[in-house]
Protein backbone atom coordinates (compact mmCIF):
# COMPACT_ATOMS: atom_id res chain seq x y z
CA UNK A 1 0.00 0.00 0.00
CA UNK A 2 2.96 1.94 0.67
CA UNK A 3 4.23 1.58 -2.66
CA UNK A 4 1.12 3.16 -4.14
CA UNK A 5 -0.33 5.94 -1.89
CA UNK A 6 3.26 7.03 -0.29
CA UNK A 7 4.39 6.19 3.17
CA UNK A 8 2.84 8.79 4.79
CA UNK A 9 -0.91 8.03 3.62
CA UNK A 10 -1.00 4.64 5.31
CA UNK A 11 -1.01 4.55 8.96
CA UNK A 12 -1.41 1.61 11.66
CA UNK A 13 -1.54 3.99 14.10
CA UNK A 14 -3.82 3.43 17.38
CA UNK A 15 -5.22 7.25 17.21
CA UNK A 16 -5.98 6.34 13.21
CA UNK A 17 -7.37 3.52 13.59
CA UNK A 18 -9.17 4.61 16.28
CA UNK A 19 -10.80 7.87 15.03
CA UNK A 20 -11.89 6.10 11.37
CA UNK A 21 -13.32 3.10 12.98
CA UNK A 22 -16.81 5.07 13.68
CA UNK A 23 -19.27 7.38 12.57
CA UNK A 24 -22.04 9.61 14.68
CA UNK A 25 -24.12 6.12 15.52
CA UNK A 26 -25.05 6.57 19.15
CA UNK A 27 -24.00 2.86 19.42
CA UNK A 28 -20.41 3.43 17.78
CA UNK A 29 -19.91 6.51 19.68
CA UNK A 30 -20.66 5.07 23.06
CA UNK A 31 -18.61 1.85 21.97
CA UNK A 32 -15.62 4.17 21.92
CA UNK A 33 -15.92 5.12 25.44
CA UNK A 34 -15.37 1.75 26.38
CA UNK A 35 -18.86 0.58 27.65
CA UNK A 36 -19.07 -1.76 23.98
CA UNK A 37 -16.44 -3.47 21.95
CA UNK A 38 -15.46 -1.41 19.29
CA UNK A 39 -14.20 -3.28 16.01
CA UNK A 40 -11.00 -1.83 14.63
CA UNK A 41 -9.46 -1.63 10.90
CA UNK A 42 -6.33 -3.02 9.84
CA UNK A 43 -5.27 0.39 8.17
CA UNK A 44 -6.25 3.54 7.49
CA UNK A 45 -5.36 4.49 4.02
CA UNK A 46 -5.71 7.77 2.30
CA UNK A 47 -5.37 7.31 -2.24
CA UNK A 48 -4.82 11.01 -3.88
CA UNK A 49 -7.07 10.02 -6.89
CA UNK A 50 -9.20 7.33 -8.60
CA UNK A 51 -6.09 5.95 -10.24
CA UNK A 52 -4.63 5.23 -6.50
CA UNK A 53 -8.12 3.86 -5.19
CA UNK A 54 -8.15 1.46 -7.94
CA UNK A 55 -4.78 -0.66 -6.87
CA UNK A 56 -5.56 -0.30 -3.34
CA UNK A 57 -9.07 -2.33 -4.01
CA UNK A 58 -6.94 -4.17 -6.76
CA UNK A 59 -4.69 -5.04 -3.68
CA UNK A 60 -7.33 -6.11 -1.07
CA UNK A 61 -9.44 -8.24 -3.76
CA UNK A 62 -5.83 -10.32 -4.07
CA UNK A 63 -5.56 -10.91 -0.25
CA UNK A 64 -9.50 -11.05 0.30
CA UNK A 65 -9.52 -7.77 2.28
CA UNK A 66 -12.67 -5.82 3.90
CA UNK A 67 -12.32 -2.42 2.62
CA UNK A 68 -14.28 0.49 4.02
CA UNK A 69 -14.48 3.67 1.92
CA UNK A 70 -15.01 6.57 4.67
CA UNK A 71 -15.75 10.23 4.11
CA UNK A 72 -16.13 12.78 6.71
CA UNK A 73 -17.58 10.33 9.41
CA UNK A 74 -21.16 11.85 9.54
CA UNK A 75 -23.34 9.16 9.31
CA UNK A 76 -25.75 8.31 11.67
CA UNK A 77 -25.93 4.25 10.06
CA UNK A 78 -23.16 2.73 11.21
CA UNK A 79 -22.23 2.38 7.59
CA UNK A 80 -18.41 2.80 8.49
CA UNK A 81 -17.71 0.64 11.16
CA UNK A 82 -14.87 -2.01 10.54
CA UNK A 83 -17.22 -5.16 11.50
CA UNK A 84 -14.78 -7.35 9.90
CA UNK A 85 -11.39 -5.45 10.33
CA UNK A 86 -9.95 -4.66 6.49
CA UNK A 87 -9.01 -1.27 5.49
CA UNK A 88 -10.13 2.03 5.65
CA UNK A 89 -10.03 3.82 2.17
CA UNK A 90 -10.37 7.56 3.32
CA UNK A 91 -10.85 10.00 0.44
CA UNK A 92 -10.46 13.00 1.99
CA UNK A 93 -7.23 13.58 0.13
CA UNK A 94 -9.50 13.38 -3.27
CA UNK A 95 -11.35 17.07 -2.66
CA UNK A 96 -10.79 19.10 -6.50
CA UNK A 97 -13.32 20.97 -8.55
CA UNK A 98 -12.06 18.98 -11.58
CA UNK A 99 -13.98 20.88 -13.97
CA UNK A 100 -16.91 23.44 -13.70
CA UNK A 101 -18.92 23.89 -16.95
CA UNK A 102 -20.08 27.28 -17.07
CA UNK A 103 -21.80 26.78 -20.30
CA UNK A 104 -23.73 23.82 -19.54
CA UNK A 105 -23.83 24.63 -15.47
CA UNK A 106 -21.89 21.36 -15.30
CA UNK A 107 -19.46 20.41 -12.54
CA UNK A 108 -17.30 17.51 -12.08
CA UNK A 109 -15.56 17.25 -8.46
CA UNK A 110 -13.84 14.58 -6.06
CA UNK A 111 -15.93 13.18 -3.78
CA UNK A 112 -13.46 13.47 -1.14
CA UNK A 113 -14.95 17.57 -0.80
CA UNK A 114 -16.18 18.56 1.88
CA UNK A 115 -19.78 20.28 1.88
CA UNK A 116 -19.21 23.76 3.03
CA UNK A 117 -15.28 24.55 1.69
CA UNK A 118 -17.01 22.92 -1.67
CA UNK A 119 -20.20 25.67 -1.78
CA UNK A 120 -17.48 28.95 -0.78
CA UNK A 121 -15.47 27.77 -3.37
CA UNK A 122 -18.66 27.81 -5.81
CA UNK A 123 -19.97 31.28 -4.72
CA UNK A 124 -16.56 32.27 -5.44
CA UNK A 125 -16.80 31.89 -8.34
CA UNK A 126 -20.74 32.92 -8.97
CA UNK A 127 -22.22 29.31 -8.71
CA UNK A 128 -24.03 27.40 -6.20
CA UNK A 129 -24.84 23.32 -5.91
CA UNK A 130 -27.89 24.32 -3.16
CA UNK A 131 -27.43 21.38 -1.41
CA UNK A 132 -27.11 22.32 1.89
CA UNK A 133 -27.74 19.68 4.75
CA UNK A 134 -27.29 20.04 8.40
CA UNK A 135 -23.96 18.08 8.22
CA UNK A 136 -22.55 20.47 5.59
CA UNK A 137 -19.51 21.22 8.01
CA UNK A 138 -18.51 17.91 8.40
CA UNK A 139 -19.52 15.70 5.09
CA UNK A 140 -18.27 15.01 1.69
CA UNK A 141 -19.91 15.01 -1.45
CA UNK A 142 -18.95 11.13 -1.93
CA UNK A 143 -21.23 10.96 1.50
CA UNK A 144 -24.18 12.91 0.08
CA UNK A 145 -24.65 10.56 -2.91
CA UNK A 146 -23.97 7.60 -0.75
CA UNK A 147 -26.56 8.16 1.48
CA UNK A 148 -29.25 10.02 -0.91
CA UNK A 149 -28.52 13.28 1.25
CA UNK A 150 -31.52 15.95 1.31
CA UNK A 151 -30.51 19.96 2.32
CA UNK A 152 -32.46 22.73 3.44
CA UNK A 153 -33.10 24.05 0.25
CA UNK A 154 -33.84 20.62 -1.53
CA UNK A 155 -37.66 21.93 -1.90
CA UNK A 156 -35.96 24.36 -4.58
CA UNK A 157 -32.85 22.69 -6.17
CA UNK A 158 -34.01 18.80 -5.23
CA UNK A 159 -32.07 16.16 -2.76
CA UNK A 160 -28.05 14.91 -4.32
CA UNK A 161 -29.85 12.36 -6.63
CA UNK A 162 -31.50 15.13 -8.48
CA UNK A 163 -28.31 16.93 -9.20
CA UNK A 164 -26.68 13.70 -10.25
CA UNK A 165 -25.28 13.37 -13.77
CA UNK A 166 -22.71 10.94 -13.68
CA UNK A 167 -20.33 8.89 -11.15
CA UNK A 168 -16.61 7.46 -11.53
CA UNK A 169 -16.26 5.10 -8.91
CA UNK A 170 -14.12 1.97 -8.34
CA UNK A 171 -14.81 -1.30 -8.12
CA UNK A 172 -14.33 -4.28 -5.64
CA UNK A 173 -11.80 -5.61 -8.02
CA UNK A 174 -9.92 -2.71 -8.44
CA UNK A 175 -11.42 -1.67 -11.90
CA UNK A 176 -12.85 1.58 -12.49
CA UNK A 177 -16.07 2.53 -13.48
CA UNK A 178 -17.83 4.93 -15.66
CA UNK A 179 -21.52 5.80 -15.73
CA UNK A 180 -23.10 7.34 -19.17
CA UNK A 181 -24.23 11.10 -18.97
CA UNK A 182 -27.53 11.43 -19.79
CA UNK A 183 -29.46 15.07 -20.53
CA UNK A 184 -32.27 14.42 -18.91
CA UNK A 185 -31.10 12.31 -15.31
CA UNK A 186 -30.33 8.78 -14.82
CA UNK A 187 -29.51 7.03 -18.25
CA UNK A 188 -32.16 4.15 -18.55
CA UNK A 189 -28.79 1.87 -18.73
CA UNK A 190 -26.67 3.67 -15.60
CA UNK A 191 -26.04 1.96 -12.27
CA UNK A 192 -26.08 5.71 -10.39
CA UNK A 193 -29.50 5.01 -8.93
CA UNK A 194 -28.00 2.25 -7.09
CA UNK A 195 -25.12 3.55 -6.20
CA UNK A 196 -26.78 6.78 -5.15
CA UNK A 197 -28.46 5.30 -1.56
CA UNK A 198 -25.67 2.29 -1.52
CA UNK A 199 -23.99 3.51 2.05
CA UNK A 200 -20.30 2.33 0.58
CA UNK A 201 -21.25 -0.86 -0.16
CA UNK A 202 -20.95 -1.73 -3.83
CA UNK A 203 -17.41 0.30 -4.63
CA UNK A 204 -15.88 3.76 -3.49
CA UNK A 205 -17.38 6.07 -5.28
CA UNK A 206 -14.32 8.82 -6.43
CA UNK A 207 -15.64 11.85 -8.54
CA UNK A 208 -19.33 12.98 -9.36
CA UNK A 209 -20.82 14.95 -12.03
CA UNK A 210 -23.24 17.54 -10.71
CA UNK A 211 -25.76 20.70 -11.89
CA UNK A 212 -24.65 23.70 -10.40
CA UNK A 213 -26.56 27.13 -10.10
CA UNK A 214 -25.72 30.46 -10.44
């Protein structure tokens, strides 16, 4: 793992381990203060791009390894916990505006962003997503399609599915994944609907395709 994210994104450490081992679950939080048992990862590993997710799955489909793709730890599901040890793939390090399609009010970002640095950096530059849920301080866009997020203002611009035009996402083998574009929404053909909802559990999802607003 070493070898492909760089020695310093791939830690054993106790305090790692520790604070990517949970989300906001009541149960997982109290489990850390001891009262439970608290299942721990084998690593905590965080890939710089999709290229970098892709050998690390690539690797743990070789040695039959758990792998956990973790955001911003928001959830309220559980969805993170390391039930069966494996690695956490943390893709925090993944957080660029790729691309922003003025034209076509188009942008293509990392799902590593988190929500609020993500909308200042939009405003910025005259655009909004208007997806603004309570956990917009401490969640990723790669969260908000995984768990179907709604915002404050999804009566007006819709919940994350309805701003969804495309995925990249990787995988359990390692290989990565393109969905179709498709003017109007989903493409009759595109896996997005289940991936949007999925909690992390059919690949890592990596970059996302969304409508932004001025």
């Amino acid at each position: 793992m070493q070898e492909i994210c760089g020695a310093e994104h791939v830690s054993v450490a106790k305090t790692h381990l520790l604070a990517s081992s949970r989300d906001m679950w009541p149960r997982s939080l109290i489990a850390q203060r001891g009262r439970l048992a608290a299942p721990q990862p084998e690593a905590v590993i965080w890939p710089a791009d999709t290229e970098e997710v892709g050998k690390v799955l690539g690797l743990a489909a070789e040695f039959h390894m758990p792998i956990i793709p973790f955001g911003a730890g928001s959830g309220v599901c559980g969805g993170t916990l390391p039930v069966a040890g494996g690695w956490i793939v943390d893709v925090k390090r993944m957080n660029r505006i790729l691309e922003l399609n003025e034209e076509d009010g188009l942008m293509r970002v990392e799902c590593g962003a988190m929500g609020e640095v993500l909308e200042r950096e939009l405003q910025r530059r005259g655009w909004t997503l208007g997806h603004f849920p309570s956990s917009i301080l401490c969640s990723t866009v790669g969260g908000w399609v995984a768990g179907r997020s709604a915002g404050q203002c999804s009566s007006r611009y819709g919940k994350i599915e309805d701003m969804l035009r495309s995925l990249r996402w990787v995988d359990a083998s390692g290989r990565i994944e393109d969905s179709p574009t498709w003017p109007a929404g989903f493409a009759p053909w595109s896996i997005d609907p289940l991936l949007a909802g999925s909690e992390g559990t059919l690949g890592v999802l990596c970059e996302a395709e969304l409508i932004v607003r001025p």
